[in-house]
C-alpha atoms as a PDB file:
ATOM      1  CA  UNK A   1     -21.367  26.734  58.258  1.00  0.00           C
ATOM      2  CA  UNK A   2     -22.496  23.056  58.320  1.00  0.00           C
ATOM      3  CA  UNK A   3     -26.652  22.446  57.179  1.00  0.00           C
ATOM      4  CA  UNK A   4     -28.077  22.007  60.844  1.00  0.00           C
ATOM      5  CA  UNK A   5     -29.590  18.482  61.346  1.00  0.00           C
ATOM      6  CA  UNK A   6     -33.521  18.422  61.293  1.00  0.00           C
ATOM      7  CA  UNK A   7     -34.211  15.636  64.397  1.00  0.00           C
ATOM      8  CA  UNK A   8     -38.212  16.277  63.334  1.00  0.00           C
ATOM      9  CA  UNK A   9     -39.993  13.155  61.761  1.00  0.00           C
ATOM     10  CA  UNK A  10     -43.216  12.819  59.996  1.00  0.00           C
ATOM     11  CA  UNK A  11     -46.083  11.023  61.746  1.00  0.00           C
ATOM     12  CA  UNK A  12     -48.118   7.906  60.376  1.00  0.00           C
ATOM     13  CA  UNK A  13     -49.655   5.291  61.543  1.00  0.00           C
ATOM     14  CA  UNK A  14     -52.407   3.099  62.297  1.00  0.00           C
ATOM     15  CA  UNK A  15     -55.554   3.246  64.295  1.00  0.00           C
ATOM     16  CA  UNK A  16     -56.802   0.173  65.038  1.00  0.00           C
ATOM     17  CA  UNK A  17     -57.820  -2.364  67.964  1.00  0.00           C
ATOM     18  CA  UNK A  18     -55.786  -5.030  68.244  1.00  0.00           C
ATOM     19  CA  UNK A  19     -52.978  -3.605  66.657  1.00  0.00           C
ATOM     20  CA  UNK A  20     -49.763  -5.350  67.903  1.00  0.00           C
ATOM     21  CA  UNK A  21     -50.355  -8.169  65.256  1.00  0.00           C
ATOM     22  CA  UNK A  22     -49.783  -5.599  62.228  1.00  0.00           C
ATOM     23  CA  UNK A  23     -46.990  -5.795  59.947  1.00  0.00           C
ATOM     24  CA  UNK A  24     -47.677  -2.336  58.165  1.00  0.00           C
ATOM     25  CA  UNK A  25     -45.471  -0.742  61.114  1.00  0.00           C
ATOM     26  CA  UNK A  26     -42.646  -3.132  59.666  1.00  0.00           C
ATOM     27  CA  UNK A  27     -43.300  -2.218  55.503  1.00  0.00           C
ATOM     28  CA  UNK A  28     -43.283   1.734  55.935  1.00  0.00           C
ATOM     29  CA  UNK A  29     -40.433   2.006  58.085  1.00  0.00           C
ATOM     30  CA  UNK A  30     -38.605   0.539  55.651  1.00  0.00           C
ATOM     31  CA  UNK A  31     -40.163   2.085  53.151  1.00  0.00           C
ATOM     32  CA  UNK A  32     -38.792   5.310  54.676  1.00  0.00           C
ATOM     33  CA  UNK A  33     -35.462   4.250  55.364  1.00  0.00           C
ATOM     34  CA  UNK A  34     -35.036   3.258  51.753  1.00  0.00           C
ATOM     35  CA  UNK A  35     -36.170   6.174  50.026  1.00  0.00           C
ATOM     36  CA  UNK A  36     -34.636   8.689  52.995  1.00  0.00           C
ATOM     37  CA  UNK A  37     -38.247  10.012  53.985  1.00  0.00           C
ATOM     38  CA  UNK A  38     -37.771  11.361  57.405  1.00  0.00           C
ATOM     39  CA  UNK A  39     -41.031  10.031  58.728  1.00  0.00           C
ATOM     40  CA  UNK A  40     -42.145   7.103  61.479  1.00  0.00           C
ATOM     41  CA  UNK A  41     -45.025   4.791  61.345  1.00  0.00           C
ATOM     42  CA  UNK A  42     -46.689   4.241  64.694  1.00  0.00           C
ATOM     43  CA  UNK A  43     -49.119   1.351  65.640  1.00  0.00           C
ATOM     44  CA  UNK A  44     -51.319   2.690  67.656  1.00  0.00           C
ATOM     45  CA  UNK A  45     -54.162   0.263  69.743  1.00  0.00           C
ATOM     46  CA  UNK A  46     -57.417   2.868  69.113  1.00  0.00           C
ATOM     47  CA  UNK A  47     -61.145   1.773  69.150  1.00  0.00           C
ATOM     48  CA  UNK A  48     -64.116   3.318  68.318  1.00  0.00           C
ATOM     49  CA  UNK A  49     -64.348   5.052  71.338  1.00  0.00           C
ATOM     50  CA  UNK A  50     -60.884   6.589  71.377  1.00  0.00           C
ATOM     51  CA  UNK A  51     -61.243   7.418  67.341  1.00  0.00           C
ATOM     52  CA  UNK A  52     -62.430  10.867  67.698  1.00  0.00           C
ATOM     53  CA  UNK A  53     -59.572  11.762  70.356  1.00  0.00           C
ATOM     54  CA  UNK A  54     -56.737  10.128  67.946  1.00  0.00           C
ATOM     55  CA  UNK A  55     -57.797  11.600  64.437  1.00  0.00           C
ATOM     56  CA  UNK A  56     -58.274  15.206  66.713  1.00  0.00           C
ATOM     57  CA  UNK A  57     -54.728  14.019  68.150  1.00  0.00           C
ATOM     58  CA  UNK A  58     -53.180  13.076  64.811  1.00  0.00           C
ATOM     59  CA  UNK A  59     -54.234  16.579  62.913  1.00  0.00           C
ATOM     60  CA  UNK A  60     -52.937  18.648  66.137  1.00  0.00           C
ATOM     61  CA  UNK A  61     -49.148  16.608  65.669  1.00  0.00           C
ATOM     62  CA  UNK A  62     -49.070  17.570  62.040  1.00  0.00           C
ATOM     63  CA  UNK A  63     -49.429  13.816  61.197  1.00  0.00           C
ATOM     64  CA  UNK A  64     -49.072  13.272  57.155  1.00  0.00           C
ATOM     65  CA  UNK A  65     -52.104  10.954  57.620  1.00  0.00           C
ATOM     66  CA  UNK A  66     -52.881   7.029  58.861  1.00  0.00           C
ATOM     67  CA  UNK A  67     -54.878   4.259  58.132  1.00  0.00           C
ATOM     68  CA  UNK A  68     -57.580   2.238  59.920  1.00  0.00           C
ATOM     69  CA  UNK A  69     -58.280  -1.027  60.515  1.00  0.00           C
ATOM     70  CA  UNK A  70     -60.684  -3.159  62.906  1.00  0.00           C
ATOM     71  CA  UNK A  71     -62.927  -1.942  64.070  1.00  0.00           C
ATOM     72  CA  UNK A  72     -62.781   1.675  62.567  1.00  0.00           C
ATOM     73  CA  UNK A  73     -62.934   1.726  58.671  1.00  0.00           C
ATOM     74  CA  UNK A  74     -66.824   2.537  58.488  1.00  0.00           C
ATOM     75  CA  UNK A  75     -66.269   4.322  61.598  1.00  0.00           C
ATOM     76  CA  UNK A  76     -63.868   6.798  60.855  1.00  0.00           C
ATOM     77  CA  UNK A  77     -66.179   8.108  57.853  1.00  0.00           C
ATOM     78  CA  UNK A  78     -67.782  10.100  60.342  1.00  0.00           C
ATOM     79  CA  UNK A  79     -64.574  12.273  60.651  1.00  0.00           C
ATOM     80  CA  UNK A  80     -63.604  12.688  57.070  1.00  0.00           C
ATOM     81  CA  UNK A  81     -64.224  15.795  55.174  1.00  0.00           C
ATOM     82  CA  UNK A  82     -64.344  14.205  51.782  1.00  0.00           C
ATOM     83  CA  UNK A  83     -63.976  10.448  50.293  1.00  0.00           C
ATOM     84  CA  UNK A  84     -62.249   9.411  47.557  1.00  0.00           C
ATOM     85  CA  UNK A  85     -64.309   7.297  44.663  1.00  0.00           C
ATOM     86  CA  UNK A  86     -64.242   3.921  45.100  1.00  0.00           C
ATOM     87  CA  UNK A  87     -64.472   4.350  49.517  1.00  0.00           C
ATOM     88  CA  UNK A  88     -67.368   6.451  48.615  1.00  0.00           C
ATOM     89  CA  UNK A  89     -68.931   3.058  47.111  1.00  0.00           C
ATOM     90  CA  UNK A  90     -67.437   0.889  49.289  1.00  0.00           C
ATOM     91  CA  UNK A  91     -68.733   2.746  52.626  1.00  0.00           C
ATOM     92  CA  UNK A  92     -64.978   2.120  54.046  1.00  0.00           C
ATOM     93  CA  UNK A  93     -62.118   3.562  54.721  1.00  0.00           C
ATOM     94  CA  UNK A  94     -58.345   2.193  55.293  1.00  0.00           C
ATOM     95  CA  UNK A  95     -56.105   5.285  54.600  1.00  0.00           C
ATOM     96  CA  UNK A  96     -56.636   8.839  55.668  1.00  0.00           C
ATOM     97  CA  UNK A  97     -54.334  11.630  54.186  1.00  0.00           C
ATOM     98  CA  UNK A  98     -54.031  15.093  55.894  1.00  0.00           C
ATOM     99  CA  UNK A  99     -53.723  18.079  53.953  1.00  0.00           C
ATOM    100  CA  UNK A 100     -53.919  21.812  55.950  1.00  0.00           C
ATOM    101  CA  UNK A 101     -56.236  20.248  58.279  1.00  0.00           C
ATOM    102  CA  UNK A 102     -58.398  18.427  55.624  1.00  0.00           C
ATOM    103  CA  UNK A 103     -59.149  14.639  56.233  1.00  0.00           C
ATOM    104  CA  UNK A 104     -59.390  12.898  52.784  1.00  0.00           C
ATOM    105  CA  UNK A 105     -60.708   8.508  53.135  1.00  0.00           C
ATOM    106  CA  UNK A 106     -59.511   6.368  50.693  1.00  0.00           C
ATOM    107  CA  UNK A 107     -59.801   2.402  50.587  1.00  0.00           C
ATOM    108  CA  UNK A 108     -56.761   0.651  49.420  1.00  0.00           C
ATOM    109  CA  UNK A 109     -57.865  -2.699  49.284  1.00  0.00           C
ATOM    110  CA  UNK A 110     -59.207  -2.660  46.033  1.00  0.00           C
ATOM    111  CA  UNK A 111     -56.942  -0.874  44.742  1.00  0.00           C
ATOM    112  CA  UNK A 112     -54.140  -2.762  46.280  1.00  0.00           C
ATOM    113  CA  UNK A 113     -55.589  -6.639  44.487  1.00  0.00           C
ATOM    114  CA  UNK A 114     -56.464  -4.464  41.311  1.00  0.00           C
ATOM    115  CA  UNK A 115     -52.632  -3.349  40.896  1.00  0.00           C
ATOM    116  CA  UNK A 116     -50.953  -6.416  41.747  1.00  0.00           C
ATOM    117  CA  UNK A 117     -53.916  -7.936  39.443  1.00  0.00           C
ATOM    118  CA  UNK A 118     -52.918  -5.798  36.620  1.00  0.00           C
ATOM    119  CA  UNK A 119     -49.346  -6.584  36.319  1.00  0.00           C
ATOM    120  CA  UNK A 120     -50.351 -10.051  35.392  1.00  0.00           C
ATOM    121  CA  UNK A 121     -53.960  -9.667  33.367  1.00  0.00           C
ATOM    122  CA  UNK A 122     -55.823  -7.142  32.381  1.00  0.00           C
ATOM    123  CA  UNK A 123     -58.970  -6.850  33.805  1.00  0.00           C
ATOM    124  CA  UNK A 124     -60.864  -4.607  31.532  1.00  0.00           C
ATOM    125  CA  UNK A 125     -63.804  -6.540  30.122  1.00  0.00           C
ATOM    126  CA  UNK A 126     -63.226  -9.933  31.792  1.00  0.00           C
ATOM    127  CA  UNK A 127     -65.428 -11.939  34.011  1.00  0.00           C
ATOM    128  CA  UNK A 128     -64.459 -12.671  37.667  1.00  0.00           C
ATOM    129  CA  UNK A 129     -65.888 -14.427  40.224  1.00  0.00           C
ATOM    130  CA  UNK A 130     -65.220 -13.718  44.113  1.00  0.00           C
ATOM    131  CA  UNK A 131     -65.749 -16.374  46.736  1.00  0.00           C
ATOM    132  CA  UNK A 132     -66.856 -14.644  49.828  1.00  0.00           C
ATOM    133  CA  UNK A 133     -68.599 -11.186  50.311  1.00  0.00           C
ATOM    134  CA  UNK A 134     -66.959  -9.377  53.732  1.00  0.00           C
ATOM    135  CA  UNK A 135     -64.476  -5.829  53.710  1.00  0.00           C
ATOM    136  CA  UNK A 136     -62.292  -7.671  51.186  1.00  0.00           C
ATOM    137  CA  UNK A 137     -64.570  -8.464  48.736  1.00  0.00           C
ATOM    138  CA  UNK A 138     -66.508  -5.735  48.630  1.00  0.00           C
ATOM    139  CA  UNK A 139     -63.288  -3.609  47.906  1.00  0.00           C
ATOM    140  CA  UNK A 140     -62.196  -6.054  45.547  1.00  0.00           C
ATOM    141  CA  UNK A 141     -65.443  -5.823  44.330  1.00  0.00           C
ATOM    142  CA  UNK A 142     -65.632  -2.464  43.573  1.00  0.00           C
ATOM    143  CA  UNK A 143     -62.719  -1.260  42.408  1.00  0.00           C
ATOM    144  CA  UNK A 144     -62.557  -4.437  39.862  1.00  0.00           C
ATOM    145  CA  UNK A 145     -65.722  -3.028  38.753  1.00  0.00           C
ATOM    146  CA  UNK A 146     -64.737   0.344  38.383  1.00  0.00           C
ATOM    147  CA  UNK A 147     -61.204  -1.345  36.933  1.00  0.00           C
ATOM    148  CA  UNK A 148     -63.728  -2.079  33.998  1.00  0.00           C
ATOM    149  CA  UNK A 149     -64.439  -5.639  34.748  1.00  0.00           C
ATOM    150  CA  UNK A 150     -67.408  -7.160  32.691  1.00  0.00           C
ATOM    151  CA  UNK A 151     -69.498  -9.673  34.947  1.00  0.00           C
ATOM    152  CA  UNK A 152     -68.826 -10.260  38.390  1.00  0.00           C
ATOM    153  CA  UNK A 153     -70.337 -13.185  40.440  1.00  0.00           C
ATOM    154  CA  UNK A 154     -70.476 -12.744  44.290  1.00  0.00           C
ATOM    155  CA  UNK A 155     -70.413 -16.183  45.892  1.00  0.00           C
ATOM    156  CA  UNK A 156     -71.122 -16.436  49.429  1.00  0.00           C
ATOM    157  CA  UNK A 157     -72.616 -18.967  51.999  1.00  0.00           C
ATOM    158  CA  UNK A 158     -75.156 -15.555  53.278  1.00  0.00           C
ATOM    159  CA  UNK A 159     -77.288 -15.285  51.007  1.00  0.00           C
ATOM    160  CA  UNK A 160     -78.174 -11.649  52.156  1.00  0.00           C
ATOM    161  CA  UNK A 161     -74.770 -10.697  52.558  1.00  0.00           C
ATOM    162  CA  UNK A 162     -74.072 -11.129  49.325  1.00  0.00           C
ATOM    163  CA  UNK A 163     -77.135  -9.726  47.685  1.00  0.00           C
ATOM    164  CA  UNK A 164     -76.083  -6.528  49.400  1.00  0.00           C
ATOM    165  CA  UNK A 165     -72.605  -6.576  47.412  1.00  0.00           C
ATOM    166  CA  UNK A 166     -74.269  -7.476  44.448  1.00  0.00           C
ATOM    167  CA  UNK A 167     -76.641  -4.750  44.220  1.00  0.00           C
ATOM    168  CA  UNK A 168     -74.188  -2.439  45.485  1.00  0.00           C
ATOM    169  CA  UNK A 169     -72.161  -2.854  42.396  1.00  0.00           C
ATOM    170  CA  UNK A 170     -75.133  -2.634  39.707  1.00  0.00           C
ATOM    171  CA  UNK A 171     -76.277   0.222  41.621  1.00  0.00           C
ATOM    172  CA  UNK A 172     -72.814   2.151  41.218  1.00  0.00           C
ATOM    173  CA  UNK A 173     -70.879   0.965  38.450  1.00  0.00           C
ATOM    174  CA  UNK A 174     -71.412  -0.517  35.130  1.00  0.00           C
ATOM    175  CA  UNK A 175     -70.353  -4.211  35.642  1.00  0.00           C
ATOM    176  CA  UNK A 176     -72.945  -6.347  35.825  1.00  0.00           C
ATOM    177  CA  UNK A 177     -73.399  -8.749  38.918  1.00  0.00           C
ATOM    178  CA  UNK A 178     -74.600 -11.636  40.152  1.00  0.00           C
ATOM    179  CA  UNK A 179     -75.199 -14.178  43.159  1.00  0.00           C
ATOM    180  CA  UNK A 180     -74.389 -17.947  43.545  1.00  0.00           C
ATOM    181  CA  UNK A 181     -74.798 -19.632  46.838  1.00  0.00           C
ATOM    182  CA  UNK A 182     -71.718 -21.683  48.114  1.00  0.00           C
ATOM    183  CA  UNK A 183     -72.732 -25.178  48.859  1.00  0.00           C
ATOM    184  CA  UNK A 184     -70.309 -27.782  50.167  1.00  0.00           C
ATOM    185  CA  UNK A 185     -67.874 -28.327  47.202  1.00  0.00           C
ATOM    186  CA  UNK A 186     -68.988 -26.123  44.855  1.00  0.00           C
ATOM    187  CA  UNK A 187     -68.195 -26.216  41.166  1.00  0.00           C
ATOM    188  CA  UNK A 188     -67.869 -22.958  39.222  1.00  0.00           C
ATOM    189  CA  UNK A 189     -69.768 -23.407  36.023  1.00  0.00           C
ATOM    190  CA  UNK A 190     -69.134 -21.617  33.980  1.00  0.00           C
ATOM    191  CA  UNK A 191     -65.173 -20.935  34.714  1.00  0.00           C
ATOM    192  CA  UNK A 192     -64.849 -16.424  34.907  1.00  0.00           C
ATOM    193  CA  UNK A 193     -61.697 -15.438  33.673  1.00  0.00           C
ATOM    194  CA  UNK A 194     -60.438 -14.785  37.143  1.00  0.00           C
ATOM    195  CA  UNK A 195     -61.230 -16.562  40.589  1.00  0.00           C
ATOM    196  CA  UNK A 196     -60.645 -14.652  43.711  1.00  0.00           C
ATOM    197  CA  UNK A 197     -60.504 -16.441  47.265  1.00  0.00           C
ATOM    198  CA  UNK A 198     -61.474 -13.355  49.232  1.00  0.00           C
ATOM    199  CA  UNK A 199     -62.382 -14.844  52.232  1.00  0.00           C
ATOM    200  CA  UNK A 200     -59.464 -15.867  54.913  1.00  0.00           C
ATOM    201  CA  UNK A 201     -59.867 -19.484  54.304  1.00  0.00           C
ATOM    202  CA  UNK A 202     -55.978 -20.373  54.120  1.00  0.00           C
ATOM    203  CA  UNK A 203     -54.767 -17.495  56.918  1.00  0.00           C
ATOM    204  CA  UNK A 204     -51.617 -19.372  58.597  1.00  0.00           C
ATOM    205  CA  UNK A 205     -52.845 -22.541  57.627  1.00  0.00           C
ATOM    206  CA  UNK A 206     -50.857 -23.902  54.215  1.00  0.00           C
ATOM    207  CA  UNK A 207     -53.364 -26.796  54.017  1.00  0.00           C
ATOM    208  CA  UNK A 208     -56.897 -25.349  54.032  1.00  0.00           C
ATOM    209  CA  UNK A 209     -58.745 -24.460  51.308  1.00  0.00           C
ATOM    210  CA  UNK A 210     -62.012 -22.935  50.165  1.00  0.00           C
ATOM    211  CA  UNK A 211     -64.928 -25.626  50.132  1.00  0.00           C
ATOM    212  CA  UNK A 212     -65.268 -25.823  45.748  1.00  0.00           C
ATOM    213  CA  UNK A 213     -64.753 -28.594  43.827  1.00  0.00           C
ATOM    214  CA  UNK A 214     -60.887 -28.011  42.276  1.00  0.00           C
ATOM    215  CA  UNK A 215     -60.679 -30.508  40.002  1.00  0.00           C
ATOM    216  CA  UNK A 216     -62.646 -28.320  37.171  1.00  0.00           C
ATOM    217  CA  UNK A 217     -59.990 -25.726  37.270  1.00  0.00           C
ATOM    218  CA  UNK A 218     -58.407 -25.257  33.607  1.00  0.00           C
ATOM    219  CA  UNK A 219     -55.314 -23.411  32.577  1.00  0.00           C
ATOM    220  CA  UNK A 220     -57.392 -20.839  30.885  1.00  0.00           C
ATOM    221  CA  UNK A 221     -58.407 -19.159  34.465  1.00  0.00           C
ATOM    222  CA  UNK A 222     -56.371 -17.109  36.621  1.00  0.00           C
ATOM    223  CA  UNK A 223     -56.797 -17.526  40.666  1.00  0.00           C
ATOM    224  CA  UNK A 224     -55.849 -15.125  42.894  1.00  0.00           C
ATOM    225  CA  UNK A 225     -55.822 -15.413  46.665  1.00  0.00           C
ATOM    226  CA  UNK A 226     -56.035 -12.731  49.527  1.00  0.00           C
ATOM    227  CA  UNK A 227     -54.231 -14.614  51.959  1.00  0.00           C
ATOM    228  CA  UNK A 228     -50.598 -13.063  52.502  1.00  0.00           C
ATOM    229  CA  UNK A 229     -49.526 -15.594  54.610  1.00  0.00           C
ATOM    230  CA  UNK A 230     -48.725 -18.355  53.656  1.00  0.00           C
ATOM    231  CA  UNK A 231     -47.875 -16.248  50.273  1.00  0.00           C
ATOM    232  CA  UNK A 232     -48.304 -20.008  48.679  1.00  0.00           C
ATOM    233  CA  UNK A 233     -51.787 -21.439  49.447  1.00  0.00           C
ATOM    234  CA  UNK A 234     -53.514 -24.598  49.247  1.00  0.00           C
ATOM    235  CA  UNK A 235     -55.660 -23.091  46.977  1.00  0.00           C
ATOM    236  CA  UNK A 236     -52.968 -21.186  44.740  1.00  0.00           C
ATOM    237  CA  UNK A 237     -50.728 -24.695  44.909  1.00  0.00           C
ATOM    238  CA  UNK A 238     -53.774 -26.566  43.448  1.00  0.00           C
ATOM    239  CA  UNK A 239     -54.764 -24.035  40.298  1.00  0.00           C
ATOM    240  CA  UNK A 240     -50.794 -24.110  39.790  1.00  0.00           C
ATOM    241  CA  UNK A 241     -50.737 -27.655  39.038  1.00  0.00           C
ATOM    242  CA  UNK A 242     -54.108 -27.303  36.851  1.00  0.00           C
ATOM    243  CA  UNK A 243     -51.574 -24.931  35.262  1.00  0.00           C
ATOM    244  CA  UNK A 244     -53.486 -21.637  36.067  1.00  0.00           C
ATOM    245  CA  UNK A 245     -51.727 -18.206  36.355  1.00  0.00           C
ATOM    246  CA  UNK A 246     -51.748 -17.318  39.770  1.00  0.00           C
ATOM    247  CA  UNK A 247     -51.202 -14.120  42.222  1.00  0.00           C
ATOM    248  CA  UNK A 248     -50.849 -14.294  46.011  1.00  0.00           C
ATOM    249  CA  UNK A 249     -52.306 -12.002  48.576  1.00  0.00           C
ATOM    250  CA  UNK A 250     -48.473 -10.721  49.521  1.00  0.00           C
ATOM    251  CA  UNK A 251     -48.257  -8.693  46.027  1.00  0.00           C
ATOM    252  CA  UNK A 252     -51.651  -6.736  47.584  1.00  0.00           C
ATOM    253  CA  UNK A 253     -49.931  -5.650  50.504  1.00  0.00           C
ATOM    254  CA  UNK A 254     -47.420  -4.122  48.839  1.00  0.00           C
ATOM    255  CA  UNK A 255     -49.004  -2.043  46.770  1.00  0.00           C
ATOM    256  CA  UNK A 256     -51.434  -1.076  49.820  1.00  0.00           C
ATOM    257  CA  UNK A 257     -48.373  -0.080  51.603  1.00  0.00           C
ATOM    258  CA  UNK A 258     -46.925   1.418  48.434  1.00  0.00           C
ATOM    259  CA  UNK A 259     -50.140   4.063  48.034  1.00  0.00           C
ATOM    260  CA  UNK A 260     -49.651   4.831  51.511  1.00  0.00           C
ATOM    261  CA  UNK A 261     -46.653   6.509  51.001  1.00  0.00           C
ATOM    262  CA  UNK A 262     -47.650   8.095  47.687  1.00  0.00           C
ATOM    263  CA  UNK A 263     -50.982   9.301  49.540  1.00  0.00           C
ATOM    264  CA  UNK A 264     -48.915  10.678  52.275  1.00  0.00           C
ATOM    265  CA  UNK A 265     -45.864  11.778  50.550  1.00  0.00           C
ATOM    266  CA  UNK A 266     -46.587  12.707  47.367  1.00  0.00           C
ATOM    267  CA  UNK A 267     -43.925  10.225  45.521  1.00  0.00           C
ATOM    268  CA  UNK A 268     -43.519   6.910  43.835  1.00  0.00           C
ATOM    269  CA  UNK A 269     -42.663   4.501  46.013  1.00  0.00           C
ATOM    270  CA  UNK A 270     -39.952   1.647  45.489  1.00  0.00           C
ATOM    271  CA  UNK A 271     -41.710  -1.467  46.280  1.00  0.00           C
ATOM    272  CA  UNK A 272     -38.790  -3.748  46.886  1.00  0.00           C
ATOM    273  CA  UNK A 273     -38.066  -3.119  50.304  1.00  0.00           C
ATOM    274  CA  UNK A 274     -41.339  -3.528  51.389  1.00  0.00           C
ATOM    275  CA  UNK A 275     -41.386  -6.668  49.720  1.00  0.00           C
ATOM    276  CA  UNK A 276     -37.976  -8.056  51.212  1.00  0.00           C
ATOM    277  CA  UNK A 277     -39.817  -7.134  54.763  1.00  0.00           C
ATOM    278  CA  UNK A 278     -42.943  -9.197  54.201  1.00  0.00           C
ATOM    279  CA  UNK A 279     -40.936 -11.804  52.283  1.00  0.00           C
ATOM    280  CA  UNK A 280     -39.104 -12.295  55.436  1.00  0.00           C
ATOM    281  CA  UNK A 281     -42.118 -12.057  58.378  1.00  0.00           C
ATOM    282  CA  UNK A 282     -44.251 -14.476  56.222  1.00  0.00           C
ATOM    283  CA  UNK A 283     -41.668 -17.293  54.967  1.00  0.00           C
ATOM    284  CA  UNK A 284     -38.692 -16.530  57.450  1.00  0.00           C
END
């Protein structure tokens, strides 16, 4: 007698607001295809005031979990029944796994840039400094702290702003931080082993760049960029020809979308497909 076909799926998706701009929907379902998960990824346009109804809807579906994005990643803490490490510290969360009912927050951001970072340097013991201090710093932040980074400089127009991140970190980790203001054209003195542009200076514009004086950059730092699209910014194009290692905000993605399905699914997840996807939205 022939195996009867199972026409059930797993649920994920996202809750955010707006949503039809997200390219996560694109990365999991192949994801799933690929690796012959039989699960769907559904973007789904929720705000604050719907959040409550949709995580209540999404544990009475059986969904495997979701993530969150603006404007519900501090909101949706109020919902969770326990929060992994580094969202703990970070006060955010972008991935929710459910387990028998049991809402567990995570923040992949951080760990997301820390992966792709790894592959390339290790960050145990070195110095970085982050231009900007919003949701992607902070996670960056963190997690390169609890990564074992050394010394981490926040730099950041709002002075307050990124105060906050700096005593955040010395408060919860063992790196040791500290604030520069950004004024126009900035030069970083002295060079960190790693620069981070983690504001969205460079988002769908190839020529714009973060206001600090580029001409300083040596060969001996390594710049990394959030900004998935364009994968190649002005500001990774510039530290290339100063002959600096580099890493682009695309390689994050993946591995954000790659812990998704881990989180959800409990297995290692082939990033290549997911890759190929956001290869082809971002450079056609």
């Amino acid at each position: 007698m022939a195996e009867q076909e199972n026409f059930l799926s797993d649920l994920t998706g996202s809750f955010s607001s707006p949503c039809a701009e997200n390219p996560t929907v694109a990365v999991m379902e192949a994801a799933y295809q690929h690796q012959g998960i039989p699960a769907r990824y559904i973007n789904c346009d929720v705000g604050k005031a719907q959040l409550e109804q949709a995580v209540a809807g999404a544990k009475a579906m059986g969904w495997r979990g979701f993530n969150c994005s603006i404007p519900n990643k501090q909101a949706i803490i109020e919902y969770i029944d326990e929060l992994g490490t580094s969202a703990k510290v970070i006060g955010a969360v972008n991935c929710v796994i459910i387990r028998d009912g049991k809402l567990t927050g995570e923040n992949t951001d951080g760990k997301g840039f820390v992966e792709a970072l790894s592959e390339q340097i290790d960050i145990k013991g070195k110095t970085l400094a982050l231009l900007g201090a919003g949701g992607a710093a902070r996670a960056i932040a963190v997690e390169s702290a609890l990564a074992g980074a050394k010394e981490i400089t926040i730099i950041n127009r709002d002075k307050q702003k990124g105060q906050e991140l700096v005593d955040l970190i010395n408060d919860n980790t063992e790196a040791k931080a500290t604030f520069t203001p950004w004024t126009p054209g900035l030069r970083i003195d002295p060079l960190p082993d790693i620069l981070v542009n983690a504001t969205s200076v460079g988002l769908d514009d190839a020529d714009a760049i973060p206001d600090i004086e580029t001409e300083s950059l040596e060969s001996s730092l390594f710049v990394a960029d959030v900004i998935p699209n364009p994968p190649q910014t002005a500001l990774l194009r510039k530290a290339a020809d100063k002959g600096c290692r580099t890493l682009n905000g695309l390689n994050m993605l993946v591995n954000q979308g790659a812990l998704n399905l881990t989180y959800w699914f409990d297995k290692e997840a082939d990033k290549e497909p997911m890759r190929k996807v956001l290869q082809k939205l971002f450079t056609g």
